[in-house]
PDB file of N, CA and C in Angstrom:
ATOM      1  N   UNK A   1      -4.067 -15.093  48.859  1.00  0.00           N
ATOM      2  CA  UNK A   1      -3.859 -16.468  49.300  1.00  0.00           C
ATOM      3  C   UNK A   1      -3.499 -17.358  48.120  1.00  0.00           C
ATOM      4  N   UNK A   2      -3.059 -18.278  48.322  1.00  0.00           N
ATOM      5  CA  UNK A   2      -2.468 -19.295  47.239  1.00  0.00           C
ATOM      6  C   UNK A   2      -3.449 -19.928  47.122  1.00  0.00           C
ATOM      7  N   UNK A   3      -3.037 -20.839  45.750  1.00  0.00           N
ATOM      8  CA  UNK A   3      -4.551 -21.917  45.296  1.00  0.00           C
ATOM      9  C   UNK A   3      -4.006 -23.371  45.970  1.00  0.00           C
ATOM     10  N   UNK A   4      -4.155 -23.479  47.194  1.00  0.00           N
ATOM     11  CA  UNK A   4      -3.433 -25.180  47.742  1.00  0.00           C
ATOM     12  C   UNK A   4      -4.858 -25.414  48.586  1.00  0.00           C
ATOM     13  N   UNK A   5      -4.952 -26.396  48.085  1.00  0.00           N
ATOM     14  CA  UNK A   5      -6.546 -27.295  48.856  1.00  0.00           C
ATOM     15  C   UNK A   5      -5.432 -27.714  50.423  1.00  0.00           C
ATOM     16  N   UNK A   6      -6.722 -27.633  51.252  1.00  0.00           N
ATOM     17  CA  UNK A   6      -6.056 -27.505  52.526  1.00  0.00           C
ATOM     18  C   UNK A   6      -6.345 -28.975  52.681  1.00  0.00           C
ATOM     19  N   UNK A   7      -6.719 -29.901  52.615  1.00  0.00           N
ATOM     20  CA  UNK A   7      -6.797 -31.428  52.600  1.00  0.00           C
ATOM     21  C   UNK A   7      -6.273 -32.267  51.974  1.00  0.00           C
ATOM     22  N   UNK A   8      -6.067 -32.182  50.253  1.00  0.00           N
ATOM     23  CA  UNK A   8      -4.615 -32.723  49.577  1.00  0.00           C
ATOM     24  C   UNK A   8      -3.711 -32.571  49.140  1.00  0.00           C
ATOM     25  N   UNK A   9      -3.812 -30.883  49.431  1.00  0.00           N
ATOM     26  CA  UNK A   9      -2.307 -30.292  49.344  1.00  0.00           C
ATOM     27  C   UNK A   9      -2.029 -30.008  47.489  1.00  0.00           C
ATOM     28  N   UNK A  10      -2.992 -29.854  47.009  1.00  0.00           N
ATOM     29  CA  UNK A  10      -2.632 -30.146  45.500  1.00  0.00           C
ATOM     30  C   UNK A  10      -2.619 -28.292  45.167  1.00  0.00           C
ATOM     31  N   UNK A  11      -1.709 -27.996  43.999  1.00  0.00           N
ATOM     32  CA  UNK A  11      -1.515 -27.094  43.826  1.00  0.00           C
ATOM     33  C   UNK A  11      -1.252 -26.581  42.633  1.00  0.00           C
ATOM     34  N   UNK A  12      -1.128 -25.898  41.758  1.00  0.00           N
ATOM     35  CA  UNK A  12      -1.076 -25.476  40.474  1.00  0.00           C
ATOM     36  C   UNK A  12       0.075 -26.083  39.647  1.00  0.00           C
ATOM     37  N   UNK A  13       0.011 -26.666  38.669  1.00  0.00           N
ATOM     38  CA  UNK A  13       1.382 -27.308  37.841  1.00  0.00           C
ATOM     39  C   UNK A  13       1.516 -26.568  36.574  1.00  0.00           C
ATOM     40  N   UNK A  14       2.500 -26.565  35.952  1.00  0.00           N
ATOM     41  CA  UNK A  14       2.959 -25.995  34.853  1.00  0.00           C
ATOM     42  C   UNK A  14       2.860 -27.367  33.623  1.00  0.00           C
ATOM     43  N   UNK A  15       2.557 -26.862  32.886  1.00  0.00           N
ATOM     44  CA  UNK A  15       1.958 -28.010  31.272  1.00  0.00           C
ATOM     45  C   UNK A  15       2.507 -26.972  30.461  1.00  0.00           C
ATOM     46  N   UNK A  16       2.294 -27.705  29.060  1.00  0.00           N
ATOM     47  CA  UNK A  16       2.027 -27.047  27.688  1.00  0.00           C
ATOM     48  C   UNK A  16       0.715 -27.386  27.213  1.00  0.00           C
ATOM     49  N   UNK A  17       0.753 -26.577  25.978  1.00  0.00           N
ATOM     50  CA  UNK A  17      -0.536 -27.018  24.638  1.00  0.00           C
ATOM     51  C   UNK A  17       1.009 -27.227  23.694  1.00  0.00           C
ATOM     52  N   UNK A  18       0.215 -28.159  22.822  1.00  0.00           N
ATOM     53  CA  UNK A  18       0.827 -28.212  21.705  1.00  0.00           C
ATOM     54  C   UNK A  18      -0.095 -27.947  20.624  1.00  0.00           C
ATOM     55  N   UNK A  19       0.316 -26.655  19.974  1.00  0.00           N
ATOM     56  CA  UNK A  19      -0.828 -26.745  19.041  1.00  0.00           C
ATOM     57  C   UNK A  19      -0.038 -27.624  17.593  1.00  0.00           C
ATOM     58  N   UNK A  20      -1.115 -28.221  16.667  1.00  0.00           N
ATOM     59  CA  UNK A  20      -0.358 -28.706  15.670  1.00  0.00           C
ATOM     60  C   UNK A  20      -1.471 -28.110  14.442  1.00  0.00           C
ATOM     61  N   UNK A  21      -0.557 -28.930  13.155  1.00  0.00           N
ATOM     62  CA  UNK A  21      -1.149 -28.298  11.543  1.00  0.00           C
ATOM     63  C   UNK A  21      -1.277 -29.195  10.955  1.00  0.00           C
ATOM     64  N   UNK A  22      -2.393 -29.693   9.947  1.00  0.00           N
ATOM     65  CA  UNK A  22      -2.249 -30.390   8.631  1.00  0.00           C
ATOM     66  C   UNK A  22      -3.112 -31.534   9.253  1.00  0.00           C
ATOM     67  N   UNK A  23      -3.331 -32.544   8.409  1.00  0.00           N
ATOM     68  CA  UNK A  23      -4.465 -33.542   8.628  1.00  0.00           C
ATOM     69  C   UNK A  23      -2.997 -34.707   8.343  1.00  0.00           C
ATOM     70  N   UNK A  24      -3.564 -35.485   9.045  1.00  0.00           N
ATOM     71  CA  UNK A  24      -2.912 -36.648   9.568  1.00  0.00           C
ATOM     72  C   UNK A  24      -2.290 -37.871   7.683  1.00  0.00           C
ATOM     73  N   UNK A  25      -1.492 -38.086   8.600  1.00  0.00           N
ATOM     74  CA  UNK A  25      -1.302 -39.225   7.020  1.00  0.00           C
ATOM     75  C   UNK A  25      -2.360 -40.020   6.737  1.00  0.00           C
ATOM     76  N   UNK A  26      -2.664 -41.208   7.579  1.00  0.00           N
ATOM     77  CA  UNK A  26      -3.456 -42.080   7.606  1.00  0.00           C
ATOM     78  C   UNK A  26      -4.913 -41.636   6.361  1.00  0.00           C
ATOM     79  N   UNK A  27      -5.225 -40.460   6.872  1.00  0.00           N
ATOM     80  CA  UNK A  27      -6.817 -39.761   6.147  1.00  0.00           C
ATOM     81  C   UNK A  27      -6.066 -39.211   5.147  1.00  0.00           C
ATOM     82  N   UNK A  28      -5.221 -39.221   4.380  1.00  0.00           N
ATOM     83  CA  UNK A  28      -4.407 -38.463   3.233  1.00  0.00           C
ATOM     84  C   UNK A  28      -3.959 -37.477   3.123  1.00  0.00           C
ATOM     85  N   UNK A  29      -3.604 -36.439   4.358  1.00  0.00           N
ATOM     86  CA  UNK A  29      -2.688 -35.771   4.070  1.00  0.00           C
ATOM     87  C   UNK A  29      -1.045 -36.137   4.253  1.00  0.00           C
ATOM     88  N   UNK A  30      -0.678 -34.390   4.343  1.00  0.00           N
ATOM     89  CA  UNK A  30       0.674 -35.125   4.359  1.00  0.00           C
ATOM     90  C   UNK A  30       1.944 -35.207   5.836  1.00  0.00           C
ATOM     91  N   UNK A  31       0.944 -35.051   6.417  1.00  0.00           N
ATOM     92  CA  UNK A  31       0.926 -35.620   8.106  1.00  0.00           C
ATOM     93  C   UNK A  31       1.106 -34.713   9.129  1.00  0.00           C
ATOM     94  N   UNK A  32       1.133 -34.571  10.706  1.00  0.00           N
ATOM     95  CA  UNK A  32       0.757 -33.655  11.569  1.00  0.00           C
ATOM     96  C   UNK A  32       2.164 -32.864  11.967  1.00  0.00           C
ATOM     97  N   UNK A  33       2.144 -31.548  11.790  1.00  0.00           N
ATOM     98  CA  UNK A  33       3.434 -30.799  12.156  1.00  0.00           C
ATOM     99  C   UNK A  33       3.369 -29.652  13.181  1.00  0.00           C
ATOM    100  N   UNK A  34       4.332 -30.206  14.570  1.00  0.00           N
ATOM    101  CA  UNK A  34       4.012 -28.971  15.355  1.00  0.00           C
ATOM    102  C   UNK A  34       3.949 -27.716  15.156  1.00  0.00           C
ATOM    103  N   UNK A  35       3.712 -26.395  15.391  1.00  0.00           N
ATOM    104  CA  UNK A  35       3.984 -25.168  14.943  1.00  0.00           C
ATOM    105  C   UNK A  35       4.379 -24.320  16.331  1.00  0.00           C
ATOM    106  N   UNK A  36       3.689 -25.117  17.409  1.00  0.00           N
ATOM    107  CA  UNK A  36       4.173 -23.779  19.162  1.00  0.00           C
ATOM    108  C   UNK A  36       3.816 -24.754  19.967  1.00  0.00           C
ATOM    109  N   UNK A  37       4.349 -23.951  20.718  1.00  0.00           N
ATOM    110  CA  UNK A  37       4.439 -24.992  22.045  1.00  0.00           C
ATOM    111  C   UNK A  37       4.322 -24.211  23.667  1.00  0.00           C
ATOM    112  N   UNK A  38       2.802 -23.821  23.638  1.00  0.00           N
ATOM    113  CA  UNK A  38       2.772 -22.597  24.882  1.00  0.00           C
ATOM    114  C   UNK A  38       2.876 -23.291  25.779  1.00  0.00           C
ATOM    115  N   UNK A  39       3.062 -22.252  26.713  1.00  0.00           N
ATOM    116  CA  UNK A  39       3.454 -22.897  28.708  1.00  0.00           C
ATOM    117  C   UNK A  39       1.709 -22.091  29.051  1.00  0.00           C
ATOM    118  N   UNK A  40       1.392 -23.417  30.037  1.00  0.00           N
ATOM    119  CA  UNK A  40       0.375 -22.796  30.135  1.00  0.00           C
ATOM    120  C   UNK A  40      -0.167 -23.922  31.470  1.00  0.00           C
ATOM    121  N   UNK A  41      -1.160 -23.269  32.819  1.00  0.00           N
ATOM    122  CA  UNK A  41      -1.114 -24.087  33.906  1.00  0.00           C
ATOM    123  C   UNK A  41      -2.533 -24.851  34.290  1.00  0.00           C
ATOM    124  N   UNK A  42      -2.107 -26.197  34.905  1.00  0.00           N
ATOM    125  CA  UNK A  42      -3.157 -26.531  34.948  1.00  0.00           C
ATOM    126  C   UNK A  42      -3.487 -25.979  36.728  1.00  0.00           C
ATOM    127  N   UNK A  43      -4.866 -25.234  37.267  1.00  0.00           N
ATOM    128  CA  UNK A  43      -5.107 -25.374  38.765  1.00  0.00           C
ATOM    129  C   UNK A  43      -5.903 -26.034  39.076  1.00  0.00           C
ATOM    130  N   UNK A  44      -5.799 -26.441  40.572  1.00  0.00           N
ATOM    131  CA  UNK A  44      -7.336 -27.336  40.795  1.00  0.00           C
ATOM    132  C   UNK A  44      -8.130 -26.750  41.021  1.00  0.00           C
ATOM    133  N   UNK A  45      -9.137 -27.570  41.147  1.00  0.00           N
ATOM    134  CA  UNK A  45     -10.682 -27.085  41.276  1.00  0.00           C
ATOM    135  C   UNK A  45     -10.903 -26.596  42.567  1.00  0.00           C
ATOM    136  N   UNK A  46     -10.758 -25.057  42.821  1.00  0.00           N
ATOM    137  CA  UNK A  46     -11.118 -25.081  44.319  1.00  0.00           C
ATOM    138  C   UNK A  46     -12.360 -24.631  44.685  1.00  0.00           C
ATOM    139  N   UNK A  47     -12.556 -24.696  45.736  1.00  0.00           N
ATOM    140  CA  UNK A  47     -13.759 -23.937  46.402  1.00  0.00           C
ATOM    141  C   UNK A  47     -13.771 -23.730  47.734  1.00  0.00           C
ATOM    142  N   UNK A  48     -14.236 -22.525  47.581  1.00  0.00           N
ATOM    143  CA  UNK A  48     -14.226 -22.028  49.352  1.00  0.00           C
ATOM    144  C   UNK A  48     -15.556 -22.684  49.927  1.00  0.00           C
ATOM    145  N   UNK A  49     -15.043 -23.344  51.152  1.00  0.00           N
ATOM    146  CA  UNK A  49     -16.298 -23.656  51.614  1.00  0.00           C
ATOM    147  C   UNK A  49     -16.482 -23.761  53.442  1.00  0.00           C
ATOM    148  N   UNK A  50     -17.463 -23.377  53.789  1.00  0.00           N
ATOM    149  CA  UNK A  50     -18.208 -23.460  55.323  1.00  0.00           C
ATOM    150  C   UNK A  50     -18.816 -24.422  56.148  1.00  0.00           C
ATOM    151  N   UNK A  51     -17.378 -25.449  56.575  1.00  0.00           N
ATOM    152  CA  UNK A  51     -18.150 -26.875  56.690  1.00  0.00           C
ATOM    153  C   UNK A  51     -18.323 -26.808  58.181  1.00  0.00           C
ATOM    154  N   UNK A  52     -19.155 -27.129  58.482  1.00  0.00           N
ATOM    155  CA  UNK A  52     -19.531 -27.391  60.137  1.00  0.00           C
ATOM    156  C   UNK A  52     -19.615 -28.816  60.619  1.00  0.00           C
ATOM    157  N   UNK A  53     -18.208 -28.718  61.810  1.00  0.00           N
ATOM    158  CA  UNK A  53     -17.987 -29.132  62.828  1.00  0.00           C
ATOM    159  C   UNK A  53     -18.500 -29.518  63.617  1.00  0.00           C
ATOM    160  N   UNK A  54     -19.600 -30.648  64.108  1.00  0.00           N
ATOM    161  CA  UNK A  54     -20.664 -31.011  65.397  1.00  0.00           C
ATOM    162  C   UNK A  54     -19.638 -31.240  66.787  1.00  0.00           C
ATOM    163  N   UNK A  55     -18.578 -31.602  66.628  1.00  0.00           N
ATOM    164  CA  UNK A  55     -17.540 -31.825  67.528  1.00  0.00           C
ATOM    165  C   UNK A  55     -16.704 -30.841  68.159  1.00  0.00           C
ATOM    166  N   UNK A  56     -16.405 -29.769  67.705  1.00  0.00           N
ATOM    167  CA  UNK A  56     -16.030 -28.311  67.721  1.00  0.00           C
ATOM    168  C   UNK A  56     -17.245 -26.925  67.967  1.00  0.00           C
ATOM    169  N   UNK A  57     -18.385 -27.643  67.422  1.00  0.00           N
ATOM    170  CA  UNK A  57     -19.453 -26.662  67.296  1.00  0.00           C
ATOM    171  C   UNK A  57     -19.856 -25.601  67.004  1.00  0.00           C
ATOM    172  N   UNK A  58     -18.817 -25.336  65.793  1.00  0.00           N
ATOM    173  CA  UNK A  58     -18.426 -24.448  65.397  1.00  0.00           C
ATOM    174  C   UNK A  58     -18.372 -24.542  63.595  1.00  0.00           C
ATOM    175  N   UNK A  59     -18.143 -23.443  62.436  1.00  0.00           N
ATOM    176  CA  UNK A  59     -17.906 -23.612  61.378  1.00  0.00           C
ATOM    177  C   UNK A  59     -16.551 -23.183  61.089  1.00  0.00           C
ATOM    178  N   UNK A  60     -15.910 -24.031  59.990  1.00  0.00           N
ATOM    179  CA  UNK A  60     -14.336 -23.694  59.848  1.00  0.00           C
ATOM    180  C   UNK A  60     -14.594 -23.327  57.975  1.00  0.00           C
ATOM    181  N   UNK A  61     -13.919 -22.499  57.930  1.00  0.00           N
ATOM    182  CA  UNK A  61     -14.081 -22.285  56.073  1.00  0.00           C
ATOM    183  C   UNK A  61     -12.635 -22.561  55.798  1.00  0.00           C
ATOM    184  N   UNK A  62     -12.718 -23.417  54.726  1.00  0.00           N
ATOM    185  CA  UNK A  62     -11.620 -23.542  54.067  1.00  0.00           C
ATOM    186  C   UNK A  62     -11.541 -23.756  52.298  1.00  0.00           C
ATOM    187  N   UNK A  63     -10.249 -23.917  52.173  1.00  0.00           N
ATOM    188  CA  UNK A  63     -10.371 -24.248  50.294  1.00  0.00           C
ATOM    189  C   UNK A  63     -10.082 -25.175  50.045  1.00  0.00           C
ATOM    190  N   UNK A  64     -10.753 -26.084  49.252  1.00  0.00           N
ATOM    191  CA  UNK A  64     -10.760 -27.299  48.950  1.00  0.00           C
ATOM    192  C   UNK A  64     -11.074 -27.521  47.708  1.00  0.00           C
ATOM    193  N   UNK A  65     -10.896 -28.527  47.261  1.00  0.00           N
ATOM    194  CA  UNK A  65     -10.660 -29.309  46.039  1.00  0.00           C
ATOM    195  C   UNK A  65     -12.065 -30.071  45.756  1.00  0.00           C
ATOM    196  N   UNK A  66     -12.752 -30.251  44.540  1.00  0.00           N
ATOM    197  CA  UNK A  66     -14.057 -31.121  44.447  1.00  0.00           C
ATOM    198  C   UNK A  66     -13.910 -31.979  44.804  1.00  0.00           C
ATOM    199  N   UNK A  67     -12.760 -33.264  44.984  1.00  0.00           N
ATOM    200  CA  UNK A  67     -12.272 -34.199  45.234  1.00  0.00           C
ATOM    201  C   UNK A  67     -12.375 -34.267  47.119  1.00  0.00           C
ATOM    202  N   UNK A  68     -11.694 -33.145  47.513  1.00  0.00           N
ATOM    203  CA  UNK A  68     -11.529 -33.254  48.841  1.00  0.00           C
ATOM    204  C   UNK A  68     -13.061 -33.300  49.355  1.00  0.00           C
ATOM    205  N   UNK A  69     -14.086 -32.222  48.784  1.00  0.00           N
ATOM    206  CA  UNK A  69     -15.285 -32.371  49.296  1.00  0.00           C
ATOM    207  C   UNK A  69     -15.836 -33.665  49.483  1.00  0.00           C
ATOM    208  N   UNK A  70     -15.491 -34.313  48.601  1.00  0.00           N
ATOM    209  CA  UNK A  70     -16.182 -36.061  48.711  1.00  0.00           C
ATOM    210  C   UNK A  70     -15.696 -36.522  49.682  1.00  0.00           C
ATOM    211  N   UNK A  71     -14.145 -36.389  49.731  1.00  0.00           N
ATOM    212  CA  UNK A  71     -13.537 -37.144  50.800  1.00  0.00           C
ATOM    213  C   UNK A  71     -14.398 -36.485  52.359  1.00  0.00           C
ATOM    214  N   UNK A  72     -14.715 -35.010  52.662  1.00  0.00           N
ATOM    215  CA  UNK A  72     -14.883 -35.168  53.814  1.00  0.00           C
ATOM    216  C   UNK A  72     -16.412 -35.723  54.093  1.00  0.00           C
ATOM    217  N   UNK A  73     -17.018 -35.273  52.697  1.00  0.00           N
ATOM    218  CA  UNK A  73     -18.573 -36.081  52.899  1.00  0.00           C
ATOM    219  C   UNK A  73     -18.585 -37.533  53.317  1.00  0.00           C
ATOM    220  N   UNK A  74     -17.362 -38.380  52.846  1.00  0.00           N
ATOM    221  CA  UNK A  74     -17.276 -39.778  53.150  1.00  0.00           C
ATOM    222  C   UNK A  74     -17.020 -40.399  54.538  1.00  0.00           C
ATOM    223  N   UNK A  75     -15.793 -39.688  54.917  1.00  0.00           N
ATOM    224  CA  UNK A  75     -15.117 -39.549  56.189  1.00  0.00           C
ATOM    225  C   UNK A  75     -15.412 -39.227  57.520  1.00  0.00           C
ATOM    226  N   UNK A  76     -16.186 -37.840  56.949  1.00  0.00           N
ATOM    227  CA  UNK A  76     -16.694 -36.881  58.179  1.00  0.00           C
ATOM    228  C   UNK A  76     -15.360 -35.214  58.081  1.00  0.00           C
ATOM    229  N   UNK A  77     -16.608 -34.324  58.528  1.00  0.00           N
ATOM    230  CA  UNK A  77     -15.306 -33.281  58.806  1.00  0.00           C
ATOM    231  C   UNK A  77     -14.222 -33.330  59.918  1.00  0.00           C
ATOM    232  N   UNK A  78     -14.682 -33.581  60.510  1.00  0.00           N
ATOM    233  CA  UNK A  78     -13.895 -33.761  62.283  1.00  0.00           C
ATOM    234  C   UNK A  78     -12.472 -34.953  61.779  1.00  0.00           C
ATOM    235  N   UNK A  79     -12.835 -35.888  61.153  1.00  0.00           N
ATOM    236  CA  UNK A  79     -12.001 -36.970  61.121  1.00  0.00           C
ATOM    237  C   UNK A  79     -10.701 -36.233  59.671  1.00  0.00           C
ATOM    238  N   UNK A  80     -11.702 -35.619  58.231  1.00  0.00           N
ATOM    239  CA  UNK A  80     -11.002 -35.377  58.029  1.00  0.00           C
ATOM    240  C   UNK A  80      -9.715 -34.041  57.929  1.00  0.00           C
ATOM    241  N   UNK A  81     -10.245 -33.557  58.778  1.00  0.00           N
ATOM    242  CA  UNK A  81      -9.450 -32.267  59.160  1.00  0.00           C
ATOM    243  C   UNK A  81      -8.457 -32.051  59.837  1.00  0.00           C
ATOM    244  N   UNK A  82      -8.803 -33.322  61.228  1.00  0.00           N
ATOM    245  CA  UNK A  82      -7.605 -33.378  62.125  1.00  0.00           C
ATOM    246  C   UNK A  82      -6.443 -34.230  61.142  1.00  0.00           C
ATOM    247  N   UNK A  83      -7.095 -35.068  60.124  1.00  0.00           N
ATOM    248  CA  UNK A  83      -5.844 -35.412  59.805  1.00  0.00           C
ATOM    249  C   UNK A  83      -4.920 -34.917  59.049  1.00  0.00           C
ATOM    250  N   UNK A  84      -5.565 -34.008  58.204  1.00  0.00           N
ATOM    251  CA  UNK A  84      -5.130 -32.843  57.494  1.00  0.00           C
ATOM    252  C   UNK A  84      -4.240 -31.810  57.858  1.00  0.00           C
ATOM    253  N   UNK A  85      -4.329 -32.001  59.560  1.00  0.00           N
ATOM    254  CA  UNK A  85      -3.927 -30.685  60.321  1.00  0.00           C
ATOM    255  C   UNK A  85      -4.216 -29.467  60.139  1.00  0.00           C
ATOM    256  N   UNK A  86      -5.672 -29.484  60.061  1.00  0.00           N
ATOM    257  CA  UNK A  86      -6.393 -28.087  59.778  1.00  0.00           C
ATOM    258  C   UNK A  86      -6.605 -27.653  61.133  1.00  0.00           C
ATOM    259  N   UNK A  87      -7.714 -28.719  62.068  1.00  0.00           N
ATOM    260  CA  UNK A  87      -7.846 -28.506  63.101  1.00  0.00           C
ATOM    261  C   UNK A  87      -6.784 -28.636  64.281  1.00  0.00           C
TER     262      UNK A  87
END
């Protein structure tokens, strides 16, 4: 399965690191010089989780985001799922 939170849809992005060398001018050296430049990804935070439905009466598991968890703790599951189009 893919890493996509089923509530904001967020999904893995592509970044770099930049690593660098040398101590900065300012503190006396003789200033900061890149040396590489890896590809490297950021994913979200997921988690599988078993949220129960009082309206359905039932449990739905899905993957979600730490973020999304708040949202449905705030919201409700029922409210935020249908809008999600989970349910």
């Amino acid at each position: 399965m893919s890493r996509i939170c089923e509530i904001t849809k967020s999904k893995p992005t592509k970044g770099h690191i930049i690593h660098r060398r040398g101590m900065a001018k300012k503190k006396g050296g003789v200033g900061r010089h890149v040396t590489a430049n890896t590809p490297r990804m950021f994913v979200p935070n997921l988690k599988t989780r078993r949220i129960w439905v009082p309206e359905l009466k039932k449990y739905i598991t899905v993957k979600l985001t730490a973020r999304a968890i708040k949202t449905v703790t705030k919201k409700g599951a029922y409210a935020t799922l249908k809008e999600a189009g989970v349910i």
